[in-house]
C-alpha atoms as a PDB file:
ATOM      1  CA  UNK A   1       0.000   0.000   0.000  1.00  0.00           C
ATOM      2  CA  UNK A   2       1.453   3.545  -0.870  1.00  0.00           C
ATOM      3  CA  UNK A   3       0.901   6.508   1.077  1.00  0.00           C
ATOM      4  CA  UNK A   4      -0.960   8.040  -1.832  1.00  0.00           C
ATOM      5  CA  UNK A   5      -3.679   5.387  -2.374  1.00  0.00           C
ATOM      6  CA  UNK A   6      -3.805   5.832   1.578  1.00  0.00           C
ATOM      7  CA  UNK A   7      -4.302   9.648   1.225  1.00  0.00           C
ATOM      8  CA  UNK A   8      -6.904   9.266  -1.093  1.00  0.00           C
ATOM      9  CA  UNK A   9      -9.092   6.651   0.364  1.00  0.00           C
ATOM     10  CA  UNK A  10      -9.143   8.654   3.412  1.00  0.00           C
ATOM     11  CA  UNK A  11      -9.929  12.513   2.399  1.00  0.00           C
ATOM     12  CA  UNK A  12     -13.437  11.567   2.075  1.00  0.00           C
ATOM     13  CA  UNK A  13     -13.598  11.012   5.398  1.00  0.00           C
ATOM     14  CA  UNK A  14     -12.326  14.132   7.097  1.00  0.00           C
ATOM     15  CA  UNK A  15     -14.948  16.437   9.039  1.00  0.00           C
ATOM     16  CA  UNK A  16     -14.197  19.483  10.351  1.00  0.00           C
ATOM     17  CA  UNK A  17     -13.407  19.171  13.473  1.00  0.00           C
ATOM     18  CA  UNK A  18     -11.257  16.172  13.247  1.00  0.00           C
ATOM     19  CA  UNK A  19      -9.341  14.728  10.249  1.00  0.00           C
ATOM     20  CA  UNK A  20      -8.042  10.980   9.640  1.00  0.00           C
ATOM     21  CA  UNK A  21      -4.415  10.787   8.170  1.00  0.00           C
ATOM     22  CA  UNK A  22      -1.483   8.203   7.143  1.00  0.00           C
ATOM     23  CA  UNK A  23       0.816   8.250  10.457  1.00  0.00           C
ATOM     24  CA  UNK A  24       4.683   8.877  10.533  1.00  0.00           C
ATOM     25  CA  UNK A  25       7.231   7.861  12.100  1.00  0.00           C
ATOM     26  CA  UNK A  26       6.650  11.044  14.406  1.00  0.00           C
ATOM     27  CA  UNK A  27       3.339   9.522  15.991  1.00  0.00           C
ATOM     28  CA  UNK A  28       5.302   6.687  17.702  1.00  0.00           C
ATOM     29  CA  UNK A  29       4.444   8.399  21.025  1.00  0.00           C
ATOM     30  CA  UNK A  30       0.492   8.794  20.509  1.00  0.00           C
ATOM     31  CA  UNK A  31       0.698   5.484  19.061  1.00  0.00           C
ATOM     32  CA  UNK A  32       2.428   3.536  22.123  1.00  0.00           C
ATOM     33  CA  UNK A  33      -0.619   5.678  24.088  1.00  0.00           C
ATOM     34  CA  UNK A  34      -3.056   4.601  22.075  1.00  0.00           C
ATOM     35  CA  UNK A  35      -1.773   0.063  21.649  1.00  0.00           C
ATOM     36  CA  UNK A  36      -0.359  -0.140  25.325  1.00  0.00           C
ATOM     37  CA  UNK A  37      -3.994  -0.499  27.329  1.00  0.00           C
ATOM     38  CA  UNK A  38      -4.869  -2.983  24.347  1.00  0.00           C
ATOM     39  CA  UNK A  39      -2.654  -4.876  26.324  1.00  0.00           C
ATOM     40  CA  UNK A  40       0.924  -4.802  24.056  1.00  0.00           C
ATOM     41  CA  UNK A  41       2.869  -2.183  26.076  1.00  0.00           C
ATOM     42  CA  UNK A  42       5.124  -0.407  24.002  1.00  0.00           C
ATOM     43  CA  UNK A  43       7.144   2.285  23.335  1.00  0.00           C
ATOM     44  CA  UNK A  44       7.694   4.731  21.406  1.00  0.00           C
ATOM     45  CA  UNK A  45      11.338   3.916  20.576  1.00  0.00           C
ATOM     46  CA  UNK A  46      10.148   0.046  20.229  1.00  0.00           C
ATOM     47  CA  UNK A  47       7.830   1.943  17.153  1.00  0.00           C
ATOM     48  CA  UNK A  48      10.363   4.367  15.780  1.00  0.00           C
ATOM     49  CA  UNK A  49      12.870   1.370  16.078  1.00  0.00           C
ATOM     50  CA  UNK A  50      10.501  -0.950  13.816  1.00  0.00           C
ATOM     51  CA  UNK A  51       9.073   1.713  11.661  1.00  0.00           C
ATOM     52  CA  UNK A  52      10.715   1.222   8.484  1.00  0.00           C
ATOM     53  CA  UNK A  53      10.641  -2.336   8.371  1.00  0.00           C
ATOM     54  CA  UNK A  54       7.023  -2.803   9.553  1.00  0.00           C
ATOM     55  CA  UNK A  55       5.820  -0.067   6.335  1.00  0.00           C
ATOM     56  CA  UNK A  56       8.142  -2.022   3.877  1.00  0.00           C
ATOM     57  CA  UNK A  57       6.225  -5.049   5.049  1.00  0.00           C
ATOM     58  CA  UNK A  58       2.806  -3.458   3.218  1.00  0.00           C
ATOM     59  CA  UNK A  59       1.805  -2.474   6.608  1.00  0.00           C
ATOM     60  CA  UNK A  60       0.352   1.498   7.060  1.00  0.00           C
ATOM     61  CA  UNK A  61      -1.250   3.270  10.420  1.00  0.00           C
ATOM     62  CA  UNK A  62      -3.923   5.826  10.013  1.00  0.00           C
ATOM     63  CA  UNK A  63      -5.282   7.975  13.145  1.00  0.00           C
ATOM     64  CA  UNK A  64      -7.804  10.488  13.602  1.00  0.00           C
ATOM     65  CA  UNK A  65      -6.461  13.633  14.980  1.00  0.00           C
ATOM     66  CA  UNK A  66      -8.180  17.133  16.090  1.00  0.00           C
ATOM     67  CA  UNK A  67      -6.429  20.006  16.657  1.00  0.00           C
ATOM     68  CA  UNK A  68      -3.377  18.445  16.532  1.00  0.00           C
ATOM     69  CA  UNK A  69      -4.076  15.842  19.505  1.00  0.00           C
ATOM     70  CA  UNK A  70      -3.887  11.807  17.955  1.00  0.00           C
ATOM     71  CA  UNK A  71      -6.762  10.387  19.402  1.00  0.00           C
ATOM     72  CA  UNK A  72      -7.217   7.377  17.678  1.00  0.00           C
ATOM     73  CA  UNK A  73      -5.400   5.008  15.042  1.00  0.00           C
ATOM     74  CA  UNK A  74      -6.221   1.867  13.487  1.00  0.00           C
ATOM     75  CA  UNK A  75      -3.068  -0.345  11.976  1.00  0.00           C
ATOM     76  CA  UNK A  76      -3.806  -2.126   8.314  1.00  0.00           C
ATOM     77  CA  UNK A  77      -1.482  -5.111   6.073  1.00  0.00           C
ATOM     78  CA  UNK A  78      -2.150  -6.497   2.820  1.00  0.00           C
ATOM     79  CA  UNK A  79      -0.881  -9.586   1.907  1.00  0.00           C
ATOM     80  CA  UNK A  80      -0.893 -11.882  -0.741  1.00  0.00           C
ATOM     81  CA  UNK A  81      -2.180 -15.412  -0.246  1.00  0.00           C
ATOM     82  CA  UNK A  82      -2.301 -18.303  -2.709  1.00  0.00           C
ATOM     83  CA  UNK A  83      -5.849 -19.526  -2.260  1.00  0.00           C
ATOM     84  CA  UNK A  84      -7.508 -15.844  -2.974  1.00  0.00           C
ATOM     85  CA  UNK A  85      -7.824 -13.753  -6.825  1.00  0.00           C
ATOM     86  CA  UNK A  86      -6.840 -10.707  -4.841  1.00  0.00           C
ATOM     87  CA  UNK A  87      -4.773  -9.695  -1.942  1.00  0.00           C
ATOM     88  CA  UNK A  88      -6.538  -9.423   1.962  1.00  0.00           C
ATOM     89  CA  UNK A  89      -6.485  -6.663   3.918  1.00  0.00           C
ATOM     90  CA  UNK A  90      -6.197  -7.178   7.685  1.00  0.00           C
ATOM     91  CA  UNK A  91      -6.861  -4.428  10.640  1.00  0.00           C
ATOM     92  CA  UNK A  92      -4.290  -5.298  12.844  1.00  0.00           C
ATOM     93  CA  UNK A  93      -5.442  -2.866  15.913  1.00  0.00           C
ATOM     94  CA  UNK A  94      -8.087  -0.078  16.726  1.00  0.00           C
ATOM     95  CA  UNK A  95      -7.456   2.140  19.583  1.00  0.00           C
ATOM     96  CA  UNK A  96      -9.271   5.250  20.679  1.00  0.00           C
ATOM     97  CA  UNK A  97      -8.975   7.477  23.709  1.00  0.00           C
ATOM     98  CA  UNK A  98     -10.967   6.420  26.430  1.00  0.00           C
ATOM     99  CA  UNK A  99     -11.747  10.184  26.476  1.00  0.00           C
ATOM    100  CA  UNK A 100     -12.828  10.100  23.275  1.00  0.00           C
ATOM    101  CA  UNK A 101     -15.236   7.169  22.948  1.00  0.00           C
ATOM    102  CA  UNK A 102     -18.889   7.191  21.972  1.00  0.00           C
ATOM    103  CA  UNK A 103     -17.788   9.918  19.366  1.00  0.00           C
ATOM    104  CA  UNK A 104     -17.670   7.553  16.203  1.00  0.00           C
ATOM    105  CA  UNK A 105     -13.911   7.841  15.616  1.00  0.00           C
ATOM    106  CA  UNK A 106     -13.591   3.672  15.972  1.00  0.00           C
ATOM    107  CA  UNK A 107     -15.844   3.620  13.398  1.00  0.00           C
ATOM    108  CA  UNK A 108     -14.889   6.629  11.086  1.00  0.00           C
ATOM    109  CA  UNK A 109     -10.805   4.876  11.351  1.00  0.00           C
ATOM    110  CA  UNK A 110     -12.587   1.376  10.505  1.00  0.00           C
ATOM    111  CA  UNK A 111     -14.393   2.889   7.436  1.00  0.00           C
ATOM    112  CA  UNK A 112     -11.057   4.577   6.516  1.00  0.00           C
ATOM    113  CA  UNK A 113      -9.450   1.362   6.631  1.00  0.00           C
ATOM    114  CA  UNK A 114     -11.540  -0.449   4.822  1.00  0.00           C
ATOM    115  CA  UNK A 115     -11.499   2.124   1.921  1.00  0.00           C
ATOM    116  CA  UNK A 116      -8.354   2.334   2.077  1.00  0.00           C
ATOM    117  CA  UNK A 117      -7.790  -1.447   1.764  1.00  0.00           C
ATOM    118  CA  UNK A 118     -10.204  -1.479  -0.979  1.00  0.00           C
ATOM    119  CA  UNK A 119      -8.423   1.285  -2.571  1.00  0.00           C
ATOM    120  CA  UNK A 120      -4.910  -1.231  -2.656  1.00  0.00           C
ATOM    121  CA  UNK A 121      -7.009  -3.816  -4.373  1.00  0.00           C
ATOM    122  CA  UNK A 122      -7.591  -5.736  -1.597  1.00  0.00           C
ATOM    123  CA  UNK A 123     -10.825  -8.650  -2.143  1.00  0.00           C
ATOM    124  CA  UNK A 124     -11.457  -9.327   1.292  1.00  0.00           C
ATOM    125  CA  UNK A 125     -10.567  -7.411   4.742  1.00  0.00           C
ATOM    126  CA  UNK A 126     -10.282  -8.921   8.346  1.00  0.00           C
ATOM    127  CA  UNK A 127     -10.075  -7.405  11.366  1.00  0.00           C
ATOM    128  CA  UNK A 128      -8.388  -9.514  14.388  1.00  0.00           C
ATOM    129  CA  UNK A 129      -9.315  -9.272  17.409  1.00  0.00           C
ATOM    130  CA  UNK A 130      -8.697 -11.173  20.700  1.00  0.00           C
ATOM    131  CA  UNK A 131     -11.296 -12.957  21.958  1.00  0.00           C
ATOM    132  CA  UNK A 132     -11.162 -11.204  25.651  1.00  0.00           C
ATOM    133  CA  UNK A 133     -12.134  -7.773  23.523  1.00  0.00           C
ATOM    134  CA  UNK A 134     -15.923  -8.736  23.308  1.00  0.00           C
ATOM    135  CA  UNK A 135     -16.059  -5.072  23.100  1.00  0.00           C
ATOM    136  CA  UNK A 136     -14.457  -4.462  19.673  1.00  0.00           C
ATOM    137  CA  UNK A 137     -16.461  -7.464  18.253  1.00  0.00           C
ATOM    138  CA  UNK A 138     -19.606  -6.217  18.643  1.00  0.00           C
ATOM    139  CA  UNK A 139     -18.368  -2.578  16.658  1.00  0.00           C
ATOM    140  CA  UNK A 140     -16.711  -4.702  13.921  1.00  0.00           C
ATOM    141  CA  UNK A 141     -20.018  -6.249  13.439  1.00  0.00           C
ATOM    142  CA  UNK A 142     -22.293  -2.770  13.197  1.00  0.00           C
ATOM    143  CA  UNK A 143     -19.602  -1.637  10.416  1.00  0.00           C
ATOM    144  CA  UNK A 144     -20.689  -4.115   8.256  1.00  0.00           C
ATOM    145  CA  UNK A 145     -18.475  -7.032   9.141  1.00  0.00           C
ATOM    146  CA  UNK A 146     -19.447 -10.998   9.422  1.00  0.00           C
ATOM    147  CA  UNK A 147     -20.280 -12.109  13.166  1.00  0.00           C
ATOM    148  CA  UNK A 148     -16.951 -13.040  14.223  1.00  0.00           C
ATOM    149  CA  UNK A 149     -16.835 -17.141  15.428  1.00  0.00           C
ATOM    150  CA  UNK A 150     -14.871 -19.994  14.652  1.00  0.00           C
ATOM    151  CA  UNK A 151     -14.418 -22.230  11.708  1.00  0.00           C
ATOM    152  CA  UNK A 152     -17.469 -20.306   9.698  1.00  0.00           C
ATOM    153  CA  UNK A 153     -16.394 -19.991   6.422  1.00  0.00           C
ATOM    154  CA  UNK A 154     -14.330 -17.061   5.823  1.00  0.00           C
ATOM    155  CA  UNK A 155     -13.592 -16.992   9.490  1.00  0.00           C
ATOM    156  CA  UNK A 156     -10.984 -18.149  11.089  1.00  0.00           C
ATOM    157  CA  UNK A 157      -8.674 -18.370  14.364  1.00  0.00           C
ATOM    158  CA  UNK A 158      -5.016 -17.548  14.793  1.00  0.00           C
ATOM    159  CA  UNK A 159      -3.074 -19.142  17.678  1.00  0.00           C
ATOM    160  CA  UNK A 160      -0.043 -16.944  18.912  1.00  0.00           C
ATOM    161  CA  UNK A 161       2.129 -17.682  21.860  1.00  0.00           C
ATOM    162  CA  UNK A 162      -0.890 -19.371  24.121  1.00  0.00           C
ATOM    163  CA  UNK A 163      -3.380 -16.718  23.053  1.00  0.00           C
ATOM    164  CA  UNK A 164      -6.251 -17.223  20.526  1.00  0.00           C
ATOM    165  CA  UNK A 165      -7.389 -14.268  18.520  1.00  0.00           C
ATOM    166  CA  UNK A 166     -10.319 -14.077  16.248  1.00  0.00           C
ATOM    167  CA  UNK A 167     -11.283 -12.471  12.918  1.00  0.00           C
ATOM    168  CA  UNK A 168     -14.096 -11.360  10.926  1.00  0.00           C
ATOM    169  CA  UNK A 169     -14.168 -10.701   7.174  1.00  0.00           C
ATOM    170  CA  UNK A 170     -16.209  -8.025   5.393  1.00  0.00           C
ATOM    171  CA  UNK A 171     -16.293  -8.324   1.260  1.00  0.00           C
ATOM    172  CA  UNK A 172     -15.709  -4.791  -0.364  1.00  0.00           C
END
């Protein structure tokens, strides 16, 4: 995904009183806000350390910002599989500030994503989510994303290091 096809998926979503860009390098301290009570603490020199690596792997972060404050972002990948025409798009994480809940911005980052994902070429998106986060499965589901289970088709579970995460898949 390039920054451009990014930029453009996302200016249709800007409002006036916040706006939803790529991130930089030079977010890694909202970021590490925003992922740490998820419950991955991390830095903001772990992020500026991996930066350049993580966006040549295909992956891009886009947050929702007003006047100048980051209060959200939501983490996207593409990848190419072998048993799919087109590439999948995956939303990594969604954070927003507990201050700013109940505002729409989860939702407004999820739609950018999914545009912007669309906008790479992607044929399916998935967002993962752990299964403890009953709270994020319940918004994937009101933007228009499958009821996430197990072995559905177009579902599925990924096991990492003892924990089991789960995904749901919306068609563009």
């Amino acid at each position: 995904m390039n920054d451009n096809r990014a930029s453009l998926a996302i200016a249709a979503s800007a409002q006036s009183d916040s706006s939803i860009r790529v991130a930089t390098r030079e977010d890694s301290e909202s970021l590490a806000r925003l992922i740490t009570p998820l419950g991955y603490p991390i830095d903001a020199g772990h992020i500026e350390q991996l930066w350049s690596s993580w966006s040549a792997e295909g992956n891009v972060a886009l947050v929702v910002e007003e006047q100048g404050s980051v209060l959200g972002v939501v983490t996207l990948h593409r990848m190419t599989v072998l048993h799919r025409p087109k590439p999948v798009g995956r939303i990594t994480s969604l954070a927003v500030d507990p201050a700013a809940q109940g505002r729409g911005l989860g939702r407004r980052l999820v739609d950018a994503a999914a545009a912007t994902l669309t906008a790479a070429g992607c044929g399916v998106i998935e967002v993962t989510s752990h299964v403890r986060r009953v709270d994020a499965h319940n918004s994937t589901t009101t933007s228009g994303f499958s009821e996430p289970a197990f072995a559905l088709p177009g579902i599925y579970s990924i096991h990492r290091r003892g924990r089991h995460d789960r995904a749901s898949v919306r068609n563009p």
